[in-house]
C-alpha atoms as a PDB file:
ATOM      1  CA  UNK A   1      15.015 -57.211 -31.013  1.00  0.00           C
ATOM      2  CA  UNK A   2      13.001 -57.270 -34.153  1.00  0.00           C
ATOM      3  CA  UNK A   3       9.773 -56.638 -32.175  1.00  0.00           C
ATOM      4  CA  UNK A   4      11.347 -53.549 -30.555  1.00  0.00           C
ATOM      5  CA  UNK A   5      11.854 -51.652 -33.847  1.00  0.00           C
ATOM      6  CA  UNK A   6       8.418 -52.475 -34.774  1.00  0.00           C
ATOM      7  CA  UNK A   7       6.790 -50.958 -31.687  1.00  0.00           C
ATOM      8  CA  UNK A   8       9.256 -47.991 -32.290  1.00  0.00           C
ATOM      9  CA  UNK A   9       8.160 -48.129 -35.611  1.00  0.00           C
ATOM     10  CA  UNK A  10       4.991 -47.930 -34.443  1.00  0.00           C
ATOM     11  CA  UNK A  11       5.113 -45.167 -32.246  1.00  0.00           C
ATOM     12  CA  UNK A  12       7.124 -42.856 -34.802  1.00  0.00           C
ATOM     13  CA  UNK A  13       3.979 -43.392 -36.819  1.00  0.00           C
ATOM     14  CA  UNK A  14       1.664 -42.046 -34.364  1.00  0.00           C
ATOM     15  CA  UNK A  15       3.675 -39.338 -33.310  1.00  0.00           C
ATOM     16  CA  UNK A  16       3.958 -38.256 -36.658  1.00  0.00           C
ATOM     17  CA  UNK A  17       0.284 -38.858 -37.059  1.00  0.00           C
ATOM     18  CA  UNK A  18      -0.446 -36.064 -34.118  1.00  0.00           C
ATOM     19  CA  UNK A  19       2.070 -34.090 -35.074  1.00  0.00           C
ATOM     20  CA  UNK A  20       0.536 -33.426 -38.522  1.00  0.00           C
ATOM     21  CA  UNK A  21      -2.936 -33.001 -36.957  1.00  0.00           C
ATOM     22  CA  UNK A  22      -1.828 -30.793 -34.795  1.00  0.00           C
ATOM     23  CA  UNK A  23       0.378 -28.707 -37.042  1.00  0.00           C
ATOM     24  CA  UNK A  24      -3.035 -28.734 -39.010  1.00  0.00           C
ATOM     25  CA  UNK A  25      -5.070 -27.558 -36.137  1.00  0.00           C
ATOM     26  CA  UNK A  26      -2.188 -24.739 -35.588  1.00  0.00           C
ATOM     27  CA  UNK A  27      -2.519 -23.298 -39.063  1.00  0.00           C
ATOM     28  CA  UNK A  28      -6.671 -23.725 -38.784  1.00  0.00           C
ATOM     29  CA  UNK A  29      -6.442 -21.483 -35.890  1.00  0.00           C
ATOM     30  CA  UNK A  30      -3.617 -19.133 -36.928  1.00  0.00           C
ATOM     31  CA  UNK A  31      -5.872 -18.332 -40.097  1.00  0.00           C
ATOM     32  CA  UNK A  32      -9.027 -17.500 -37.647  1.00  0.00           C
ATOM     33  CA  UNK A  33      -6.847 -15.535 -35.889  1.00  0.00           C
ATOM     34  CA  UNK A  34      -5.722 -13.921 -38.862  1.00  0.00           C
ATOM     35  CA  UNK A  35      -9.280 -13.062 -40.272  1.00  0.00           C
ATOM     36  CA  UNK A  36     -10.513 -11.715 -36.900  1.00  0.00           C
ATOM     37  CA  UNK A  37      -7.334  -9.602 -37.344  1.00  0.00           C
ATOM     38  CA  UNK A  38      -8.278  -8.517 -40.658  1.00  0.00           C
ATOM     39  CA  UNK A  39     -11.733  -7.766 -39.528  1.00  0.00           C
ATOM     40  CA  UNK A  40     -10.815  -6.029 -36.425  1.00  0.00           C
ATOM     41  CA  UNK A  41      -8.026  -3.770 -37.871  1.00  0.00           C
ATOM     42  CA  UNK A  42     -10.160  -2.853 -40.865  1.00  0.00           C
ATOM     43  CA  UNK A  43     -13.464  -0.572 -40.857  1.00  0.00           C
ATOM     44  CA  UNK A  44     -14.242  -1.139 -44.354  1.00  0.00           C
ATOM     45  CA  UNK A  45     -13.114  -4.726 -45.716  1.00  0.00           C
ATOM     46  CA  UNK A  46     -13.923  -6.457 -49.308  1.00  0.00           C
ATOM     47  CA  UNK A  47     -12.630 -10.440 -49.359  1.00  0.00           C
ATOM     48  CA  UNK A  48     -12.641 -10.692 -52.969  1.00  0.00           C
ATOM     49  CA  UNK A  49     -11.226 -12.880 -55.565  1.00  0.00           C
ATOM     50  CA  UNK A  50      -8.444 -10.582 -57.704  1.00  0.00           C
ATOM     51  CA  UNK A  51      -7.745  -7.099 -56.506  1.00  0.00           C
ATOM     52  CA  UNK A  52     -10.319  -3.953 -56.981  1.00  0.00           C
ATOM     53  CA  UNK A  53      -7.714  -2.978 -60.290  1.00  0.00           C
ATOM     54  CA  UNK A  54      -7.708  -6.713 -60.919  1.00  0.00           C
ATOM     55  CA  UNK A  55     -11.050  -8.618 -60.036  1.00  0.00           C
ATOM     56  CA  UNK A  56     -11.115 -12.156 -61.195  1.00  0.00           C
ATOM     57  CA  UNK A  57     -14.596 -13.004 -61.049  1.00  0.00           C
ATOM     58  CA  UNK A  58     -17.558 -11.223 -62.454  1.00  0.00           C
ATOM     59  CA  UNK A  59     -19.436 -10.945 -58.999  1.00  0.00           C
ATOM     60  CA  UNK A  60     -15.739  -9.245 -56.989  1.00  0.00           C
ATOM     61  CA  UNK A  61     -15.356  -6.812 -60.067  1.00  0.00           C
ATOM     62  CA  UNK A  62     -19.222  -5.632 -60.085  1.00  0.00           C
ATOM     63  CA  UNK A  63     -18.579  -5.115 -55.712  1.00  0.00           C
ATOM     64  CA  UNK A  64     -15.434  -3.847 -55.610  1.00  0.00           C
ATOM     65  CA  UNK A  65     -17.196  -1.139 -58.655  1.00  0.00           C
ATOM     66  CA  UNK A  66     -19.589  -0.109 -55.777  1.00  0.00           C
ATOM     67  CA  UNK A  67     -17.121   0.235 -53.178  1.00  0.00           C
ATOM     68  CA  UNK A  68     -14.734   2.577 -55.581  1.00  0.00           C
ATOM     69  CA  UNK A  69     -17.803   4.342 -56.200  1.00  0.00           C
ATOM     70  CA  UNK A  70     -18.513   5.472 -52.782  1.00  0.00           C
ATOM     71  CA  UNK A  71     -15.340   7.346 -52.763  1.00  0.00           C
ATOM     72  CA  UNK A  72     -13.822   5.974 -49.582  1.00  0.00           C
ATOM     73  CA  UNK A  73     -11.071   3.481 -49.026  1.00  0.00           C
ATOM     74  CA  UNK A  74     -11.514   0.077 -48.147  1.00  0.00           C
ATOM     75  CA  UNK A  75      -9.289  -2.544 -47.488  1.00  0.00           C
ATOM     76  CA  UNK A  76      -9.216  -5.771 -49.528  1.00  0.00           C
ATOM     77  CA  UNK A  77      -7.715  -9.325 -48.802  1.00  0.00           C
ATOM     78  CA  UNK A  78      -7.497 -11.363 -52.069  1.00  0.00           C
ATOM     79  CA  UNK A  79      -8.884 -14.536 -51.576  1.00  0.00           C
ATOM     80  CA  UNK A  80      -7.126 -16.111 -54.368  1.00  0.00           C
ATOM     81  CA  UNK A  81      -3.503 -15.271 -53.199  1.00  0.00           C
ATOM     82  CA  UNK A  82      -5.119 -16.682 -49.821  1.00  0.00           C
ATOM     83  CA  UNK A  83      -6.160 -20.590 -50.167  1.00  0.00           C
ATOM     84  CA  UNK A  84      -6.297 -20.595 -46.132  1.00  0.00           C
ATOM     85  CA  UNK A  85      -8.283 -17.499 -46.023  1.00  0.00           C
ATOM     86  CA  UNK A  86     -10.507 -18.636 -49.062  1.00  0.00           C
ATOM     87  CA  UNK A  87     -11.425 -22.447 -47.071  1.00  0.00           C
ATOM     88  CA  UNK A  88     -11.945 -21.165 -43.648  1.00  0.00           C
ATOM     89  CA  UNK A  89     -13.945 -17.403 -43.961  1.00  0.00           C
ATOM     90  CA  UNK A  90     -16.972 -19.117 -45.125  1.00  0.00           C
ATOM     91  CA  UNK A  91     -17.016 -21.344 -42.210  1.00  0.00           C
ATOM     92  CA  UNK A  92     -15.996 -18.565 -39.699  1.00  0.00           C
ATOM     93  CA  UNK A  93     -18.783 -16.254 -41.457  1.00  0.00           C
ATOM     94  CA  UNK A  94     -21.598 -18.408 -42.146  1.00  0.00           C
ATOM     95  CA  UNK A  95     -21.285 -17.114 -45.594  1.00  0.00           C
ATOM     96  CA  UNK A  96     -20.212 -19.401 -48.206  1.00  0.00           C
ATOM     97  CA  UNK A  97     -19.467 -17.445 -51.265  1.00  0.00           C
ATOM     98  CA  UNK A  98     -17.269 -14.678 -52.100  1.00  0.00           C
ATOM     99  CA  UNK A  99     -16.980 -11.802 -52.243  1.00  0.00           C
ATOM    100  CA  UNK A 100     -17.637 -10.436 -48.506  1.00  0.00           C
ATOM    101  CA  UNK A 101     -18.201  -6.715 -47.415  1.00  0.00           C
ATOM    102  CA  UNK A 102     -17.550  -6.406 -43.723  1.00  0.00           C
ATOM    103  CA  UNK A 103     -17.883  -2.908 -42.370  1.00  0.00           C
ATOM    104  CA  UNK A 104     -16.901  -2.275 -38.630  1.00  0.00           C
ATOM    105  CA  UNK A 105     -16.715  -6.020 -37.892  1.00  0.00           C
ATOM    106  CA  UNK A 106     -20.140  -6.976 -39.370  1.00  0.00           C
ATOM    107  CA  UNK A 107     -20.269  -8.944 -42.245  1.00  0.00           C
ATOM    108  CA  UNK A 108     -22.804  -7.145 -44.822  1.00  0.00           C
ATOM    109  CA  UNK A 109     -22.960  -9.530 -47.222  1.00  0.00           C
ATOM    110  CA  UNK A 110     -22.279 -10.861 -50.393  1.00  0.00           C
ATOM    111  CA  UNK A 111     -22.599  -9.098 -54.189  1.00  0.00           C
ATOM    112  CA  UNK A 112     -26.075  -8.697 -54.534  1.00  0.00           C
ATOM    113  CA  UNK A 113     -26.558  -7.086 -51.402  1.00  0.00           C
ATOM    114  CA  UNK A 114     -23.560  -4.710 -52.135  1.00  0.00           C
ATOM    115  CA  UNK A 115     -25.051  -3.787 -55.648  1.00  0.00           C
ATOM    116  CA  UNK A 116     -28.550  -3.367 -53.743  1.00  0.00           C
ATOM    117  CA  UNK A 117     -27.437  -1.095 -51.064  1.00  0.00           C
ATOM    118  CA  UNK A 118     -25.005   0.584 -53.805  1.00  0.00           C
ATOM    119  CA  UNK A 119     -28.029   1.287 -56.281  1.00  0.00           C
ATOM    120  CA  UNK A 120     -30.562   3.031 -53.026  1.00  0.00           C
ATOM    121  CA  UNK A 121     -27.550   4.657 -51.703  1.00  0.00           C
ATOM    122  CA  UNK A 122     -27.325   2.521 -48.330  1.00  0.00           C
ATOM    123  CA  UNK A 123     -23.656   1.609 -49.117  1.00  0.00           C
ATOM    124  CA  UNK A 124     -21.986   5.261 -49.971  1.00  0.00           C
ATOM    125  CA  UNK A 125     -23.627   6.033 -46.326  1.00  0.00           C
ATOM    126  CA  UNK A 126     -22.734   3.274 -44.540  1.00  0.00           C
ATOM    127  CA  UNK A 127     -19.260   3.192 -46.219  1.00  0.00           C
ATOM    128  CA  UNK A 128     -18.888   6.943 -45.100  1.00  0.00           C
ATOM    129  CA  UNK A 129     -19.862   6.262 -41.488  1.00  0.00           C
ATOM    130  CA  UNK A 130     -17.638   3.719 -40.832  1.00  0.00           C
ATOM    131  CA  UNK A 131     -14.735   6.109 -42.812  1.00  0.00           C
ATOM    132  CA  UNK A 132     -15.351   8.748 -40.479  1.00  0.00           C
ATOM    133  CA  UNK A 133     -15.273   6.256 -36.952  1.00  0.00           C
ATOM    134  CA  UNK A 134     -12.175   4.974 -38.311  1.00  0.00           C
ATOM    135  CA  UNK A 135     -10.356   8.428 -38.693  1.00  0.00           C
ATOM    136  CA  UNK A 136     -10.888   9.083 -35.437  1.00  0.00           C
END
């Protein structure tokens, strides 16, 4: 009987095993379903770490500065109330740091190229375009 419980034993174990993996799996793909969401339903879209009142890092404040600046709104997804958001977008992006400007489901980039198109006036243009396409 003893060697019974032990292969029972034995297959709790696994199942449990697979069941955690695939939990895992679940929540991987429930937070890339998420972002695409995120990306789809928003024209104008800062990942950042803090909010745009709020930034916590040096490099979200400075973007999120430019993106006030333009005059538009923009949705923002803070990264840092986000763990799931904040391990898998860099992955799903091919973009490993924050923070992330995404305008009409293209990622534009990262801080320096948000202060770059900011300072030649690329951004307030682009920004405004994408405004306009998503009042309609």
């Amino acid at each position: 009987m003893s060697g019974r419980a032990q292969w029972l034993g034995a297959d709790a174990i696994h199942v449990n095993y697979f069941c955690f993996h695939h939990l895992r799996f679940l929540t991987l793909m429930d937070t890339l379903e998420n972002i695409k969401q995120q990306i789809a339903d928003n024209a104008v879209l800062l990942y950042m770490k803090g909010s745009p009142n709020a930034p916590q890092c040096g490099f979200s404040m400075r973007a999120s500065q430019a993106m006030m600046a333009c005059g538009k709104r923009f949705a923002y997804v803070d990264i840092l109330a986000n763990p799931d958001i904040r391990a898998e977008l860099p992955k799903y992006a091919n973009w490993p740091t924050f923070p992330q400007l995404w305008v009409k489901g293209e990622l534009v980039g990262g801080c320096d190229i948000i202060m770059e198109m900011y300072e030649n006036g690329e951004l307030k243009t682009l920004v405004e375009e994408a405004s306009a396409e998503g009042d309609e």
